[in-house]
Protein backbone atom coordinates (compact mmCIF):
# COMPACT_ATOMS: atom_id res chain seq x y z
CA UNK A 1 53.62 -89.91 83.49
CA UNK A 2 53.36 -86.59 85.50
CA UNK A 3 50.29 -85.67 87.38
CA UNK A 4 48.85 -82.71 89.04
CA UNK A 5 47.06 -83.88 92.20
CA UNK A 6 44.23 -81.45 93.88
CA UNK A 7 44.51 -83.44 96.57
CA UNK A 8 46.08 -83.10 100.26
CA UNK A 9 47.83 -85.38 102.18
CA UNK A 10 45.44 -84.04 105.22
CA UNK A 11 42.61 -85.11 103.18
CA UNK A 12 43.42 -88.32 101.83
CA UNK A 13 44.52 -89.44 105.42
CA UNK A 14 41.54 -89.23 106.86
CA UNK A 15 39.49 -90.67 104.53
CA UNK A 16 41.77 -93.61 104.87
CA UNK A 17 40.57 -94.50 108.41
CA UNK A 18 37.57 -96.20 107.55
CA UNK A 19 37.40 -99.69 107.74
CA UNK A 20 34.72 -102.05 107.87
CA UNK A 21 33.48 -105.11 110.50
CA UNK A 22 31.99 -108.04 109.02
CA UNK A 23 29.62 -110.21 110.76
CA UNK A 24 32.42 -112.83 111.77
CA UNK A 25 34.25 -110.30 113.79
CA UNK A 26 37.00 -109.64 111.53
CA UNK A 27 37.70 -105.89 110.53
CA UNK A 28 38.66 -105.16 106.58
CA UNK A 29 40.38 -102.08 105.67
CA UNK A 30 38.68 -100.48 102.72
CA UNK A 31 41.00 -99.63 100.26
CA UNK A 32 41.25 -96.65 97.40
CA UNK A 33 40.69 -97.34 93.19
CA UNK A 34 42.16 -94.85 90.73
CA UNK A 35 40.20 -94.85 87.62
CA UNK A 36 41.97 -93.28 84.65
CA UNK A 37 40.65 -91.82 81.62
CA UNK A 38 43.40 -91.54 78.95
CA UNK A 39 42.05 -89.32 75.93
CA UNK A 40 44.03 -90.51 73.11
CA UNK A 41 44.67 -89.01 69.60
CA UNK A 42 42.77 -91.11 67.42
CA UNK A 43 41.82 -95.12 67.29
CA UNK A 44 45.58 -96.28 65.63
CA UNK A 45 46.89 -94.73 68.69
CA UNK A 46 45.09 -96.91 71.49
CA UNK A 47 47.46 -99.68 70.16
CA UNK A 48 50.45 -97.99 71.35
CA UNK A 49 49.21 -96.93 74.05
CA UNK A 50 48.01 -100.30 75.42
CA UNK A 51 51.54 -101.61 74.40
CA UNK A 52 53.04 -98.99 76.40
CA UNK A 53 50.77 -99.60 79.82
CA UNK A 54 51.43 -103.32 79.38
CA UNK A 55 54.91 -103.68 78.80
CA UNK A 56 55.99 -100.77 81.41
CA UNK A 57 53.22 -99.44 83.15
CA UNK A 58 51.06 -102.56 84.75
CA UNK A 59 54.46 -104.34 85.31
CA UNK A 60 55.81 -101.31 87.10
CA UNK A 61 52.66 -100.55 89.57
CA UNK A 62 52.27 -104.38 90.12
CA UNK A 63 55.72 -104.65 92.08
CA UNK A 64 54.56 -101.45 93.94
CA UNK A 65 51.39 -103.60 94.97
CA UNK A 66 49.08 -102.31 92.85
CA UNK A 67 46.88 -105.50 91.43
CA UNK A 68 44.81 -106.32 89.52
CA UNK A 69 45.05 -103.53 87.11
CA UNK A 70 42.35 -103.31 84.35
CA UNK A 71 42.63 -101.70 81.18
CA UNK A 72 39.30 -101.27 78.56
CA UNK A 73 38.11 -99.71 75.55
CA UNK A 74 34.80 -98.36 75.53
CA UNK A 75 32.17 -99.65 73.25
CA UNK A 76 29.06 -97.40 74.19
CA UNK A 77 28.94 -94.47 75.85
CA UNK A 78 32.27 -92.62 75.61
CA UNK A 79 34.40 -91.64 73.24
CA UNK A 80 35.47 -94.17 70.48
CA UNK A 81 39.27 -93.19 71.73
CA UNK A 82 39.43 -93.13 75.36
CA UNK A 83 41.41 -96.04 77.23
CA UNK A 84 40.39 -96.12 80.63
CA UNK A 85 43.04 -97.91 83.36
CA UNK A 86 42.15 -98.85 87.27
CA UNK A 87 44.41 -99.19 89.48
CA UNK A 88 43.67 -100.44 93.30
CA UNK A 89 45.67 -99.15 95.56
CA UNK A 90 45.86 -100.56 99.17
CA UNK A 91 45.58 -97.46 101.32
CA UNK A 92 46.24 -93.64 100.62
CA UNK A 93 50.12 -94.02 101.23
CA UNK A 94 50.05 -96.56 97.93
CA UNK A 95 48.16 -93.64 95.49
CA UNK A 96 50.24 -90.51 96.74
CA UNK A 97 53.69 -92.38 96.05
CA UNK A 98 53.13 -95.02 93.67
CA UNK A 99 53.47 -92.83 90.45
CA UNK A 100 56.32 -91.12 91.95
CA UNK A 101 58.38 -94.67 92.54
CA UNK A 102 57.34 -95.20 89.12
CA UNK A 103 58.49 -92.69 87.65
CA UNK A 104 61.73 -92.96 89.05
CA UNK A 105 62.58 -96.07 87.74
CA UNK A 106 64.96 -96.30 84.64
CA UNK A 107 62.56 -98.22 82.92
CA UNK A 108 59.91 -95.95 82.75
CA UNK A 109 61.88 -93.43 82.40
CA UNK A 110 63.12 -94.85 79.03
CA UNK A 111 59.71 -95.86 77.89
CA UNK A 112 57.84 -92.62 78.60
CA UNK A 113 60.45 -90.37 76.52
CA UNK A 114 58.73 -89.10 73.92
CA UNK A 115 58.35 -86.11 71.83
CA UNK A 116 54.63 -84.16 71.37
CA UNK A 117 54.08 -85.55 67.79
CA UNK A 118 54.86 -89.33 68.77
CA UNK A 119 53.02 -89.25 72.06
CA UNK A 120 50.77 -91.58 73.89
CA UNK A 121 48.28 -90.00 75.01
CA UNK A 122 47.14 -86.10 74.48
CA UNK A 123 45.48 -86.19 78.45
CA UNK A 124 44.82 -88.19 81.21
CA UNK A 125 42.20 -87.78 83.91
CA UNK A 126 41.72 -89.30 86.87
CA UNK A 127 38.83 -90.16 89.49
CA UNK A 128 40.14 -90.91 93.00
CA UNK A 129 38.13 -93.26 94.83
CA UNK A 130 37.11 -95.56 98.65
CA UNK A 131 35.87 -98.68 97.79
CA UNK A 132 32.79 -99.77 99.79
CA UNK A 133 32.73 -101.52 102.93
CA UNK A 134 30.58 -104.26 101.73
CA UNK A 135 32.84 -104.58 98.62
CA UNK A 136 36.63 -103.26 99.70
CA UNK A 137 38.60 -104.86 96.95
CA UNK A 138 38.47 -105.51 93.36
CA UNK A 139 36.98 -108.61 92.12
CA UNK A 140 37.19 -111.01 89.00
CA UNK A 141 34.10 -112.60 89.10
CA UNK A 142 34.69 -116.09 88.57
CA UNK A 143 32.10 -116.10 86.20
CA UNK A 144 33.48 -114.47 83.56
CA UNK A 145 37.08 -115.16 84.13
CA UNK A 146 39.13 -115.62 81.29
CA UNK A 147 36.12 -115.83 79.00
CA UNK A 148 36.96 -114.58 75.35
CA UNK A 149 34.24 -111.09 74.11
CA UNK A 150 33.61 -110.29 77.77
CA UNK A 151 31.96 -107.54 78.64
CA UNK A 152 32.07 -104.75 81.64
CA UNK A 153 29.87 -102.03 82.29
CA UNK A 154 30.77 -99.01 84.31
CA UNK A 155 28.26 -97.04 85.83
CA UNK A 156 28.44 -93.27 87.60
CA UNK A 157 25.32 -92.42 90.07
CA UNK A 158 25.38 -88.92 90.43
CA UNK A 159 23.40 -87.30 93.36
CA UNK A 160 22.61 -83.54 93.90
CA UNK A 161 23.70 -83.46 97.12
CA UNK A 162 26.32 -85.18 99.04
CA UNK A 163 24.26 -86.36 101.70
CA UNK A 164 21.83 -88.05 98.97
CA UNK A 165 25.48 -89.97 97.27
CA UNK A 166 26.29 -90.73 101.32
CA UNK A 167 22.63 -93.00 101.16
CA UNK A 168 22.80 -94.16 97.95
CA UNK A 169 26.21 -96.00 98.90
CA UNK A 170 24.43 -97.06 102.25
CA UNK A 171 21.75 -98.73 99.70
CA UNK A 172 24.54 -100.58 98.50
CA UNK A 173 26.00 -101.54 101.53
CA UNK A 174 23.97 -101.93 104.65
CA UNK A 175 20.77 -102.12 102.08
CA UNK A 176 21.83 -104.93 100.79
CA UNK A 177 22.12 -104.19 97.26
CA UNK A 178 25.41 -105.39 96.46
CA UNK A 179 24.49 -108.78 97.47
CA UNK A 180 20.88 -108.41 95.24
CA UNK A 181 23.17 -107.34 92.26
CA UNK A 182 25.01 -110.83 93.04
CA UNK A 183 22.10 -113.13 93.34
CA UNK A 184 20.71 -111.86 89.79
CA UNK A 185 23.79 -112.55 88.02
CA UNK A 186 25.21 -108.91 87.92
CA UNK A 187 28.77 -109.49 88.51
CA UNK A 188 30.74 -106.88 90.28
CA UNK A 189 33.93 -105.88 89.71
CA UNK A 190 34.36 -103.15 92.22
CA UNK A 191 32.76 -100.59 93.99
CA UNK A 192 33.69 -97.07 94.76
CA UNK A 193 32.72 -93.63 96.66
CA UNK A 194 34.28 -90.53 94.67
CA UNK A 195 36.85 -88.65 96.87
CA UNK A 196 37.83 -86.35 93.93
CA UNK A 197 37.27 -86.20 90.28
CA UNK A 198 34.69 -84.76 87.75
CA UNK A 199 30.65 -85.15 88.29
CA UNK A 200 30.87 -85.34 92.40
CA UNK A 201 29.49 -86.06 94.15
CA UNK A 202 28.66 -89.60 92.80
CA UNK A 203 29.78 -93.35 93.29
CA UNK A 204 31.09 -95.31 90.30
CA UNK A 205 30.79 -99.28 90.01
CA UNK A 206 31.69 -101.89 87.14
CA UNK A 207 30.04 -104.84 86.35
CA UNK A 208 31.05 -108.17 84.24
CA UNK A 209 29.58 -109.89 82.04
CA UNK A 210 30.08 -112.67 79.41
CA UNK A 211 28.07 -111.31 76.90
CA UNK A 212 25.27 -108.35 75.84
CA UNK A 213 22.60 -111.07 76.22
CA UNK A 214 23.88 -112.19 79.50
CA UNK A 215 23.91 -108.36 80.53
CA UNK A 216 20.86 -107.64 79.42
CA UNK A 217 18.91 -110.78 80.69
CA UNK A 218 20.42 -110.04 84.25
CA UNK A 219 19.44 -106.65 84.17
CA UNK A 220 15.78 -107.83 83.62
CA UNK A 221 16.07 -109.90 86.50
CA UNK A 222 17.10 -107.71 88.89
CA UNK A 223 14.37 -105.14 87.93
CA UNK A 224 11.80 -107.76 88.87
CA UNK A 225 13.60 -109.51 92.00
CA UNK A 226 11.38 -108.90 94.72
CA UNK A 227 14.07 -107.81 97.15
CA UNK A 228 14.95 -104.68 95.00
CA UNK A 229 11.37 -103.78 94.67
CA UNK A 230 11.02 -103.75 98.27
CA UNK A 231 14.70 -101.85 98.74
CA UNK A 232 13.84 -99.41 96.38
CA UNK A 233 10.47 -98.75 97.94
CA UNK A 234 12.30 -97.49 101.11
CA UNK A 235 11.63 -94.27 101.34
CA UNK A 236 15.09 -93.80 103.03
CA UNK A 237 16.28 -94.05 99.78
CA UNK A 238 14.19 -91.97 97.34
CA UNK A 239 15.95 -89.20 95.45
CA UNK A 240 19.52 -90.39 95.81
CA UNK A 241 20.44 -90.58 92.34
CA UNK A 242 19.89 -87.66 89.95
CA UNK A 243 21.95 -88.59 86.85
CA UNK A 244 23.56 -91.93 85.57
CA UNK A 245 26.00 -92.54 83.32
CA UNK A 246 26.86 -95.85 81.11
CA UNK A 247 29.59 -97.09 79.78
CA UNK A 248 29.47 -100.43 77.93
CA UNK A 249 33.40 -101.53 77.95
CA UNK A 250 35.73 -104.92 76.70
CA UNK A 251 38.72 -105.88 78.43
CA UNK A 252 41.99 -104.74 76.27
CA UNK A 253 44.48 -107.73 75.70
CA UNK A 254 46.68 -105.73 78.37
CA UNK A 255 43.98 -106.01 80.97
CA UNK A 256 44.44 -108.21 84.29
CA UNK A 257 40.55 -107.92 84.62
C-alpha cells in the first residue's frame, strides 16, 4: 500500500513534543491518529476490501503497535462506498515507518499483488492527526462495547482561521467539553487536531453509540445541559467553528472498535 506523504520529518517532530500534565502530576504523551478514507469501486468491493485489511493489514500494523484499529462503513453522510480505517499511532516515529515495515513484510507483499482490474481500492486518502491532551488515546467506550448495530459518528469542525481551530480544541480541553460530552452520554472514541489533510484547518472527533435513538436522545441532552450553555456563552469561544461535517458510521466485522 504505497503512499505519498506531504509531510516532513522536521514537521512531524515537532509537533510530537507536546505532551500533557494531568492534575495528579503525571505527564501523558499525546499521541498521533491516521484516519483513512479508502474510495472503493463500487459496494461488492468493500467486502474484499475489508477481507483484505483484516486478514493482512490490522494484523500487520498491530505487531508494529498500532492498536486498536477501527474500520467503518458510512451510513449518512459520505459516499455509499468509502471504507474509512484509523490507525493510532504512538508518536511520529510509529506513522513515518509503520507502512514502510509493512510493506516489507512477505505477507503483505503477497496479499497486496494485484492487477488494476482486480484491485482493492481505486484511492486512499489520509488525514494525519494529534490527539488532544484531555483525550490522548483512543477509547472503546465501555458502553457500547461489543454491542451488536452500534453506531459511531464522526464529526469535522472546520474553522476559518487557524487560530479560531487552536480555541475550539481549547473548548474541548481546558473548557471542559470533553468531559460535558461524557456526562450526557456522548461517548468518545477519540479526539484529534488536523496536522495535514483536506478541509484544514479543523479538528475531527468520533463518537459511539448503541443506537440512533441513543444518539439522538444524548444529543438533546447535551444541547440543554446547563454547563454547555454556559461554555458556549463564553465569548472566548464565539466564531470557532465555521463548517461541520457528519458522518453517521457502523463498525465493519473487521473493526477492533
Amino acid at each position: 500500500m504505497n503512499r505519498r506523504r506531504f509531510l516532513t520529518t522536521t514537521a512531524i517532530a515537532g509537533a510530537a513534543s507536546t505532551s500533557l500534565l494531568h492534575g495528579d502530576g503525571h505527564k501523558q504523551k499525546q499521541g498521533y491518529l491516521e484516519l483513512i478514507r479508502f474510495v472503493v469501486r463500487n459496494r461488492p468491493a468493500i467486502v474484499k476490501l475489508e477481507k483484505y485489511l483484516g486478514s493482512t493489514v490490522i494484523p500487520g500494523l498491530n505487531k508494529l503497535g498500532c492498536s486498536p484499529i477501527g474500520v467503518f462503513r458510512p451510513k449518512h453522510g459520505s459516499h455509499g462506498a468509502d471504507v474509512y480505517m484509523l490507525v493510532p499511532h504512538a508518536d511520529a516515529d510509529s506513522f513515518l515507518t509503520a507502512w514502510d515495515k509493512l510493506e516489507a513484510s512477505s505477507d503483505f507483499q503477497t496479499a497486496s499483488e494485484t492487477t488494476m482490474e482486480d484491485q482493492y481500492y481505486e484511492r486512499m486518502e489520509s488525514t494525519l492527526m494529534r490527539t488532544f491532551s484531555h483525550m490522548p488515546e483512543v477509547e472503546i467506550p465501555e458502553a457500547i462495547a461489543g454491542v451488536s448495530g452500534r453506531i459511531f459518528e464522526l464529526r469535522i469542525y472546520e474553522a476559518h482561521n487557524r487560530m479560531k481551530s487552536t480555541l475550539k480544541v481549547e473548548m474541548f480541553n481546558e473548557g471542559g467539553e470533553i468531559e460535558i460530552f461524557r456526562d450526557v452520554g456522548l461517548h468518545p472514541v477519540f479526539f484529534g487536531e488536523t496536522l495535514a489533510g483536506p478541509l484544514m484547518p479543523n479538528l475531527v472527533y468520533m463518537l459511539g453509540f448503541k443506537d440512533m435513538a441513543e444518539r439522538d436522545r444524548n444529543w438533546k441532552r447535551f444541547v440543554s445541559a446547563p454547563a454547555w450553555k454556559e461554555l458556549a456563552a463564553n465569548e472566548r469561544y464565539k466564531g470557532t467553528v465555521s463548517n461541520i461535517t457528519d458522518i453517521i458510521m457502523t463498525a465493519s466485522s473487521v473493526s477492533q472498535i
